[in-house]
Protein backbone atom coordinates (compact mmCIF):
# COMPACT_ATOMS: atom_id res chain seq x y z
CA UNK A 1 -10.35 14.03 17.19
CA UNK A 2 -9.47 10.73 15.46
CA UNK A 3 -6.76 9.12 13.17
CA UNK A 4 -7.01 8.50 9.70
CA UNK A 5 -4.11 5.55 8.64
CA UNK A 6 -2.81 5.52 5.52
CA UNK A 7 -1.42 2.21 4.32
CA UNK A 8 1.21 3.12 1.53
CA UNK A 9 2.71 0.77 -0.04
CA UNK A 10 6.59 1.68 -2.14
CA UNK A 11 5.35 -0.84 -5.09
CA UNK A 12 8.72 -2.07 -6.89
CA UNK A 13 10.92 -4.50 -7.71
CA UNK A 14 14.44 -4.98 -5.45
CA UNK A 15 16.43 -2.04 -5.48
CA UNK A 16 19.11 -3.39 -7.85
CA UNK A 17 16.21 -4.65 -10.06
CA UNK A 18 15.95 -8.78 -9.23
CA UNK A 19 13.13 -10.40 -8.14
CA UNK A 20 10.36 -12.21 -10.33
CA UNK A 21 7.74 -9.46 -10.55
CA UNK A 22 4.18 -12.16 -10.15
CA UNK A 23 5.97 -13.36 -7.51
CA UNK A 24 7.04 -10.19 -5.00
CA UNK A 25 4.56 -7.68 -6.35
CA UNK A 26 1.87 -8.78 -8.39
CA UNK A 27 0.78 -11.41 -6.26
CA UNK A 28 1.45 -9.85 -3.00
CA UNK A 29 -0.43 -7.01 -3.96
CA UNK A 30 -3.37 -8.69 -5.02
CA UNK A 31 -3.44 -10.31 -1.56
CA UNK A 32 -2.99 -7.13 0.19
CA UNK A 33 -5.84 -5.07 -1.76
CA UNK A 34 -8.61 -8.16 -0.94
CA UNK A 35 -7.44 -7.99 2.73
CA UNK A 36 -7.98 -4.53 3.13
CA UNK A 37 -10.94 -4.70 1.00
CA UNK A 38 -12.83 -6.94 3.63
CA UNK A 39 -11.69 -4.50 6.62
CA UNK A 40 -12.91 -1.29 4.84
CA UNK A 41 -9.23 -0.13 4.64
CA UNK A 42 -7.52 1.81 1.70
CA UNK A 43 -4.31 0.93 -0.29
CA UNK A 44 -1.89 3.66 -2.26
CA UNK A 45 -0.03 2.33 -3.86
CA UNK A 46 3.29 4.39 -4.44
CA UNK A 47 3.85 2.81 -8.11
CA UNK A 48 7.89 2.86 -8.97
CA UNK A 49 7.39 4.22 -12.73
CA UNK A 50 11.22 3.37 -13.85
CA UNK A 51 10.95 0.18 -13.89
CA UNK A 52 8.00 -0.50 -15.88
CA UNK A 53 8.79 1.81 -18.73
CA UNK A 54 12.03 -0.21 -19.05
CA UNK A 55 9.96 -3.23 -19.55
CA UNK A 56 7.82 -1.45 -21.54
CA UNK A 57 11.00 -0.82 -24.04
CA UNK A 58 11.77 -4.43 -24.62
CA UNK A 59 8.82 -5.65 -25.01
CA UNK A 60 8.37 -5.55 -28.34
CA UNK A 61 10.94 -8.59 -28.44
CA UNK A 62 10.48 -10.10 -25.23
CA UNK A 63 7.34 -11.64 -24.57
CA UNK A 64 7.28 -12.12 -20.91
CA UNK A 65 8.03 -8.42 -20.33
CA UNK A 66 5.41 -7.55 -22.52
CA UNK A 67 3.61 -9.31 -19.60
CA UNK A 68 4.74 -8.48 -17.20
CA UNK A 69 3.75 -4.58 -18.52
CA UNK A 70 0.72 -5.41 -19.32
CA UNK A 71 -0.32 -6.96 -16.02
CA UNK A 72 1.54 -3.96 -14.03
CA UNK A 73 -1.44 -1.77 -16.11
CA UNK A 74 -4.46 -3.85 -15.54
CA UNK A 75 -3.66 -4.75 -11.58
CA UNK A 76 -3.64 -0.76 -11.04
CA UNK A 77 -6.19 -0.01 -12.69
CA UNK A 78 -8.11 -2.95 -11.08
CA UNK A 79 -7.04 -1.98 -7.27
CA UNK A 80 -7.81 2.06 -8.01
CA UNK A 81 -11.70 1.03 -9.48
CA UNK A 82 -12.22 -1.09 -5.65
CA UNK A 83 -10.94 2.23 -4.23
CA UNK A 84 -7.59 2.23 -3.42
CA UNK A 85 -4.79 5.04 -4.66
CA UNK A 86 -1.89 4.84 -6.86
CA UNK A 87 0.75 7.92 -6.58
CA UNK A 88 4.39 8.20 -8.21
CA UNK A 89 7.03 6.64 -6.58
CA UNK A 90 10.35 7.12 -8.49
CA UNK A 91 13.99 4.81 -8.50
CA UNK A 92 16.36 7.34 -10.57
CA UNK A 93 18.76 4.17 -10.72
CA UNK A 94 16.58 2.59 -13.26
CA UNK A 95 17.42 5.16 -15.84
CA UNK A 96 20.80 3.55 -16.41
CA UNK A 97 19.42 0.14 -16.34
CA UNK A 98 20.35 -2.63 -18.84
CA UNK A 99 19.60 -5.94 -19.49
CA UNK A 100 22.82 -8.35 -19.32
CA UNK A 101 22.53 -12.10 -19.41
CA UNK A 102 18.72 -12.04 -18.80
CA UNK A 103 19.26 -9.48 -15.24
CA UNK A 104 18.54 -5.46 -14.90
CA UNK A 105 21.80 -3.89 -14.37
CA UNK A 106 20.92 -0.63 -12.96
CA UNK A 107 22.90 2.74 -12.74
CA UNK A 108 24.50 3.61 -8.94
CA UNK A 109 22.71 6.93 -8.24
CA UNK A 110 19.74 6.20 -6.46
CA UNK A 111 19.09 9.76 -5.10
CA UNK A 112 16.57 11.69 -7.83
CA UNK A 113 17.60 15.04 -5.31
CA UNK A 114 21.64 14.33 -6.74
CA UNK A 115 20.48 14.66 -10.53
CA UNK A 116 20.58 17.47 -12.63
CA UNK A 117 17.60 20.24 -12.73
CA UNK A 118 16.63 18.66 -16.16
CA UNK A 119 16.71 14.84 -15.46
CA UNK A 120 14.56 15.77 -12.12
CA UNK A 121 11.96 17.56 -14.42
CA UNK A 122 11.95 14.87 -17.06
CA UNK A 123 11.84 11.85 -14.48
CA UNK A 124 8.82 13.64 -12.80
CA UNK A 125 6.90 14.91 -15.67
CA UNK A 126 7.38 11.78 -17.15
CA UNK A 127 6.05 9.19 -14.18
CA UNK A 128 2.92 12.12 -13.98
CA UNK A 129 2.31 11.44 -17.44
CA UNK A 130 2.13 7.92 -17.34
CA UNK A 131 0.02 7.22 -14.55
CA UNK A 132 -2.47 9.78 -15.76
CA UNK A 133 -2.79 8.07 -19.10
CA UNK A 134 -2.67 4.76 -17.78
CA UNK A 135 -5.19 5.28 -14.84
CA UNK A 136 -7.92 8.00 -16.78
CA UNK A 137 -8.42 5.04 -18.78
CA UNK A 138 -11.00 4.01 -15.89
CA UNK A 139 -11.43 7.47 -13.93
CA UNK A 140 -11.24 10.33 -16.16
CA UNK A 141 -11.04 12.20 -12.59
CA UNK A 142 -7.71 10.57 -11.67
CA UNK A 143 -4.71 12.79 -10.81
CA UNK A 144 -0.82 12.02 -9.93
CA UNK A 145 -0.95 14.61 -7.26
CA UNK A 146 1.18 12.70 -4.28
CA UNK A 147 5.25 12.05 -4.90
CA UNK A 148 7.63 9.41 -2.85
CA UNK A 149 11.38 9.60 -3.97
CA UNK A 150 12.96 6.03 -4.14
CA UNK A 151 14.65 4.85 -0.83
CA UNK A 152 13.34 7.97 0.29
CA UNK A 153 16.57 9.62 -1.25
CA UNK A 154 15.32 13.19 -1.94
CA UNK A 155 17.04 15.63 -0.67
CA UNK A 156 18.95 17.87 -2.04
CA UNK A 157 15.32 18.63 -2.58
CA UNK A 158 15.29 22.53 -3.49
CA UNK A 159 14.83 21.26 -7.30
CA UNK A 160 12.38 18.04 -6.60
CA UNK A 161 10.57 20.61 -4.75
CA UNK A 162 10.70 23.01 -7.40
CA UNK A 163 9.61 20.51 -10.24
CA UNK A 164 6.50 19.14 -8.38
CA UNK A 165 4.76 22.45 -7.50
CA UNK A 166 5.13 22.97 -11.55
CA UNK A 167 3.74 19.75 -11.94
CA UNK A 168 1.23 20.34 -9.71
CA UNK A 169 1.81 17.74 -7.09
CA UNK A 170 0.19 18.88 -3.81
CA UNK A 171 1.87 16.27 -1.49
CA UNK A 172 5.39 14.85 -0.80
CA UNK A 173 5.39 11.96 1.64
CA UNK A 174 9.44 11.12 1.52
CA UNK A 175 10.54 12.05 5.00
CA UNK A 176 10.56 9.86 7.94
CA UNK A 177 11.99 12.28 11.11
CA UNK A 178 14.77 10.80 13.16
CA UNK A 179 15.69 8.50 10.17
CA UNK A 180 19.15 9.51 8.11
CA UNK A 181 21.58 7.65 5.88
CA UNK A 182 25.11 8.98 5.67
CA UNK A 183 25.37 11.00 2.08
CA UNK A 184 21.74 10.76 1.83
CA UNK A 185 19.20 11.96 3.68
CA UNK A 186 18.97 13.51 7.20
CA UNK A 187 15.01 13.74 8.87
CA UNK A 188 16.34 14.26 12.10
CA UNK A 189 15.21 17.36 12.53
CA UNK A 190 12.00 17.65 9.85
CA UNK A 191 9.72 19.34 11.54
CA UNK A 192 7.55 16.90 13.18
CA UNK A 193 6.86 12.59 12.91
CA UNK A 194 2.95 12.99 12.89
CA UNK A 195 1.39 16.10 11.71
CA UNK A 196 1.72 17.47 8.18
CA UNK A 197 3.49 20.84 7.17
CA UNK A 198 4.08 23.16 4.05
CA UNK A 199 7.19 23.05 2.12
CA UNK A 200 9.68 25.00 0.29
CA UNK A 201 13.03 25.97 -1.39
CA UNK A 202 14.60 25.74 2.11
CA UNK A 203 13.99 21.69 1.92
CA UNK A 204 11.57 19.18 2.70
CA UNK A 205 12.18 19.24 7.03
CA UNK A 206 11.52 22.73 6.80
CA UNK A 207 8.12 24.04 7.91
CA UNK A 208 7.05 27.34 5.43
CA UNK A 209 4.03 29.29 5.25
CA UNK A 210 1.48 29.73 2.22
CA UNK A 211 3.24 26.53 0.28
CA UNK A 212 0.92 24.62 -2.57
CA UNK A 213 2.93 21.83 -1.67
CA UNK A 214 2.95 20.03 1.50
CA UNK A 215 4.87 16.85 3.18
CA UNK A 216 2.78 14.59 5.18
CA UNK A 217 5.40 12.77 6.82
CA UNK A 218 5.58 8.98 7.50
CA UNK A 219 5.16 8.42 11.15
CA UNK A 220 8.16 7.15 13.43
CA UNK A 221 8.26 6.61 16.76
CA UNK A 222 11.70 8.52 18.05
CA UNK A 223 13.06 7.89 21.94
CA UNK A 224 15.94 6.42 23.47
CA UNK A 225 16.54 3.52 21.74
CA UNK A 226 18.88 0.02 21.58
CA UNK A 227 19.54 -1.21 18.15
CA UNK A 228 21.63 -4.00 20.50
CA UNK A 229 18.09 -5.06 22.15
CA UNK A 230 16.15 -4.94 19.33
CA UNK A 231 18.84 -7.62 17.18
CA UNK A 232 19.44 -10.20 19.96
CA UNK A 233 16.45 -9.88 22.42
CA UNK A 234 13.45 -8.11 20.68
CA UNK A 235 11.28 -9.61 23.49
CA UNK A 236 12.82 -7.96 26.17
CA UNK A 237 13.26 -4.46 23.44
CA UNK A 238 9.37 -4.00 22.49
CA UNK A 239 8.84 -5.01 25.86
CA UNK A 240 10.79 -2.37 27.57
CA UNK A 241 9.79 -0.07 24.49
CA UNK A 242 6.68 -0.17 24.20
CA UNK A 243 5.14 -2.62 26.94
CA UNK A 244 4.37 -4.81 24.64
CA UNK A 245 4.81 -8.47 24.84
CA UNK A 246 4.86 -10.41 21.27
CA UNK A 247 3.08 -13.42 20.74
CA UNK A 248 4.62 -16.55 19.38
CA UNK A 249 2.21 -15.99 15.94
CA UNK A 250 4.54 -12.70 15.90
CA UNK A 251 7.57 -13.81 16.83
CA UNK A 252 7.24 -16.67 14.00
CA UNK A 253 6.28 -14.42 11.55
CA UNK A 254 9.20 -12.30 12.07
CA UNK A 255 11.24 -15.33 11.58
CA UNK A 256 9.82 -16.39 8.40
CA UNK A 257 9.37 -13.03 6.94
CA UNK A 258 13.23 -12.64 7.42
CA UNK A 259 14.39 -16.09 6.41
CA UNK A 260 11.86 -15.36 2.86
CA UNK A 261 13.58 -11.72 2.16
CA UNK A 262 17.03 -13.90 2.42
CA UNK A 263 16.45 -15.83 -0.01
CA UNK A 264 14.61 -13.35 -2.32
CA UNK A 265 16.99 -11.05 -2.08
CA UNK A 266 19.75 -11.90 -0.44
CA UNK A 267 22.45 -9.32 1.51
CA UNK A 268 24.90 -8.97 -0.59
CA UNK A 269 23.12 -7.87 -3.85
CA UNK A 270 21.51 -5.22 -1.07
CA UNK A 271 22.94 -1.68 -2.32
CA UNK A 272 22.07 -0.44 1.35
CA UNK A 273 23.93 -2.85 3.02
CA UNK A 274 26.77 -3.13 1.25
CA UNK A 275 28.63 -0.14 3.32
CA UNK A 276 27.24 -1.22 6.67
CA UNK A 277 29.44 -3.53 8.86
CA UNK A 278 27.24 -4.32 11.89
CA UNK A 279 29.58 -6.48 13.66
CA UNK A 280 29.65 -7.00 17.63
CA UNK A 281 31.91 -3.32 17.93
CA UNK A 282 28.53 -1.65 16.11
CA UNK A 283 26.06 -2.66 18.22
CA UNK A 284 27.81 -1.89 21.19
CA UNK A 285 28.00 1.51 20.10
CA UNK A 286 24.05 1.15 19.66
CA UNK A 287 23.54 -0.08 22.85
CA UNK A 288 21.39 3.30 24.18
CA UNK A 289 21.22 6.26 21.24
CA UNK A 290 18.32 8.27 19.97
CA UNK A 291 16.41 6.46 16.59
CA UNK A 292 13.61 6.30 14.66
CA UNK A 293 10.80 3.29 14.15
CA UNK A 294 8.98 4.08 11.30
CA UNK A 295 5.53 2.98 11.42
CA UNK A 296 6.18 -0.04 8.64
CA UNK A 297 3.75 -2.30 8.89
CA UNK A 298 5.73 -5.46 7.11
CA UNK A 299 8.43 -4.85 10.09
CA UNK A 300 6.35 -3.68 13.15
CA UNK A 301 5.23 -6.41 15.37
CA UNK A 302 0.97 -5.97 14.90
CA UNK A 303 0.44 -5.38 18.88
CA UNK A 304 3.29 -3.09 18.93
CA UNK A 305 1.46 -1.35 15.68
CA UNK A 306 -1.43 -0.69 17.26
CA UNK A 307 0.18 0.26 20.43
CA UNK A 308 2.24 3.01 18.65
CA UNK A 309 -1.07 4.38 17.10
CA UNK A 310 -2.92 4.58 20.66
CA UNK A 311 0.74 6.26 21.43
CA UNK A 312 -0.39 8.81 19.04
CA UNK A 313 -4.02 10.15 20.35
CA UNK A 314 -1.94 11.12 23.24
CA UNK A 315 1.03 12.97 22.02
CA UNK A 316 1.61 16.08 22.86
CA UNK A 317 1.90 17.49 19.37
CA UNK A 318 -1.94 17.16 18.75
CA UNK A 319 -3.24 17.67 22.21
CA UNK A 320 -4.63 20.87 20.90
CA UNK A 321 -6.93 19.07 18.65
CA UNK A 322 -8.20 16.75 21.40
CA UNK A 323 -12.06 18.02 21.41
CA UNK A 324 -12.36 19.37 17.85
CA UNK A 325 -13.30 17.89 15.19
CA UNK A 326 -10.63 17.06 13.59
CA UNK A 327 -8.66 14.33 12.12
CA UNK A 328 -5.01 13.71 12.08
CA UNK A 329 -3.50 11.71 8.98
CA UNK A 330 -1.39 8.98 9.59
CA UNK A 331 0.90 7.40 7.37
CA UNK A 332 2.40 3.71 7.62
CA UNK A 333 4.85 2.42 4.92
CA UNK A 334 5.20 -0.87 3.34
CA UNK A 335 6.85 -3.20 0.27
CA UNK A 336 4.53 -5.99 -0.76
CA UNK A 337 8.17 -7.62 -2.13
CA UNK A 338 9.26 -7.74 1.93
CA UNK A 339 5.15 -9.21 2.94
CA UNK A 340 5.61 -12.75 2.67
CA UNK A 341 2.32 -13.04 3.92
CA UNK A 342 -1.02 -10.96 4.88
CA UNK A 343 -0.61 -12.27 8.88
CA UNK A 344 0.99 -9.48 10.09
CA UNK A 345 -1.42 -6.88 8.00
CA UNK A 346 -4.42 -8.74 9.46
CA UNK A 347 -3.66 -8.49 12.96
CA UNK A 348 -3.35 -4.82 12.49
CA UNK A 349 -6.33 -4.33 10.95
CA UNK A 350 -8.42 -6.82 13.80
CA UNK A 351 -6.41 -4.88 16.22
CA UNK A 352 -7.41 -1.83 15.57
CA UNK A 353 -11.33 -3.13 14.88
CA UNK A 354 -11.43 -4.43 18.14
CA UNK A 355 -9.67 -1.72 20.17
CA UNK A 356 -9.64 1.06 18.31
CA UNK A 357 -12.60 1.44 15.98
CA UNK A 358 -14.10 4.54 17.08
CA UNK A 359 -10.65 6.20 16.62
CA UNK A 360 -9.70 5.41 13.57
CA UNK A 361 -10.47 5.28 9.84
CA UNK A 362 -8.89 4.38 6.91
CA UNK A 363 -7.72 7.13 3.94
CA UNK A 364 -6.14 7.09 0.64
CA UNK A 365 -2.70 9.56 0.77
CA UNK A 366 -4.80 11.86 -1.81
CA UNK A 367 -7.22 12.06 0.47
CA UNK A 368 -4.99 12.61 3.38
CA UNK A 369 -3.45 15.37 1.25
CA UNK A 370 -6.34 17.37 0.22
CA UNK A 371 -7.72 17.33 3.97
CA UNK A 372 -4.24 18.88 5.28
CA UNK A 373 -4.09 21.50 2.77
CA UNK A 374 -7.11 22.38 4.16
CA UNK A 375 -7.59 21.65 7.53
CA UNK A 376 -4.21 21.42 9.44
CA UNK A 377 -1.66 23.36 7.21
């Protein structure tokens, strides 16, 4: 038995729309795709459609969004030719959007599972349609076969669910188990963190039999947990965690990674924070409670990473596969617009070179997909 890790990456502007797009995706993703191609590892890229039909619309009178759509086209098609993925990835808020004084003002419902039957259908059909014809201009082979809702905000899925198996998606990859936001989403009980399963009209946590579609999920690592620990002494949190004790390279890059997302986008034009009030009374109520660490590899520590991936091999939910030949698909998330840097990335990958090589190799989410259907579903 081994791992195969998928690297996805949720490729988009900020949620309400800022941020110059060279600057936290272009750029960044550039970066990321030449790392990975010197480790032998695979990008998919999880391409938020929205937002670059809307700059598509202007820019026929605006000459640096005519830029910015062109160069959104040729850097996919350039990181899918070195063989890496890119799969629809879809922020219904962008629908609404307008320019005002030079910004994206964008529309409040950021859940594609809240919207009628027919906007789902259009949105979807739609973002297949435009990847296909912009990415069979170099691959006449390519297919948009692999869906991530925005924010991960799918559910009420019944419909998305619906609208993909006519579309002929074969993979959803929106649900994180443990993880929930109030009026949005709950994955606390999808049925498992690691291993893949077949979906249906019951929802996307639901395990069914004989589905065409399937949810690979993205991996989390659920326990008793301290949101208190992890705020004011992560040292002594991924310690007590997961034995792990962070260097000062990760420590610092924490820092700066947090201190460059504050400025980029700071909290208060952060949709997701805006309801949250995470004063002193909050985290004492998180001082011990069940949660979720999704295996994000721009906010996992790299030794704790790698850790959480040796944590794997020996969980009990794939014990059955130990001595068969078989591999078990793994899926991290990222946002190049949170990577300040590669560091963090690069430690993962020389981690897992130098400790777990024989254990684990690198996939696209299509391939991941394809191998599930067929192997573990």
């Amino acid at each position: 038995m081994k791992l195969a890790l998928i690297f996805t990456n949720d490729w988009e502007l900020y949620g309400d729309g800022s941020g110059d797009y060279f600057e936290v995706q272009h750029q960044p993703l550039i970066d990321l795709t030449s790392l990975m191609n010197d480790y032998g590892a695979k990008l998919s890229i999880m391409a938020e459609i929205f937002q670059q039909v809307k700059h598509e619309e202007l820019s026929s009178t605006n000459p640096d969004f005519k830029k910015i759509a062109e160069a959104w086209k040729d850097i996919l098609r350039e990181s899918f030719t070195k063989g890496h993925d890119v799969q629809l990835h879809i922020h219904p808020q962008w629908n609404e959007a307008n320019l005002e004084n030079n910004e994206w003002v964008l529309g409040d419902n950021w859940s594609i599972g809240k919207r009628s039957k027919e906007q789902i259908e259009a949105f979807i059909q739609m973002g297949k349609s435009y990847l296909e014809s912009t990415l069979q201009e170099v691959d006449s082979n390519y297919k948009c076969e692999v869906y991530r809702a925005g924010a991960y905000y799918i559910e009420p899925s019944t419909n998305v669910i619906d609208t993909l198996v006519k579309n002929g998606f074969i993979c959803d990859t929106s649900v994180t188990k443990g993880t929930y936001v109030d009026n949005y989403y709950d994955y606390r009980k999808a049925f498992s963190n690691i291993l893949p399963w077949g979906i249906g009209s019951e929802g996307v946590t639901k395990k069914v039999e004989n589905s065409s579609l399937i949810e690979i999920p993205i991996n989390s690592a659920i326990s008793l947990d301290s949101e208190a620990f992890k705020k004011f002494f992560p040292d002594l949190y991924y310690k007590l965690k997961f034995g792990v004790s962070l260097t000062e390279s990760e420590k610092s890059w924490m820092k700066e990674r947090d201190k460059v997302k504050s400025v980029r986008y700071p909290v208060s034009r952060r949709a997701y924070k805006k309801h949250e009030n995470k004063n002193i009374s909050w985290y004492v109520n998180k001082i011990f409670s069940v949660n979720a660490i999704q295996l994000d590899y721009d906010y996992v520590p790299s030794s704790v990473f790698v850790k959480i991936l040796k944590n794997i091999l020996s969980d009990k939910q794939i014990t059955k596969y130990k001595n068969k030949n078989i591999i078990i698909p793994v899926v991290a998330s990222g946002h190049v617009k949170d990577m300040h840097n590669t560091d963090n990335v690069k430690r993962i990958l020389e981690g897992i070179k130098n400790e777990l090589s024989d254990k684990v190799e690198y996939w696209t989410i299509s391939e991941a997909a394809k191998y599930a259907k067929e192997n573990l579903i």
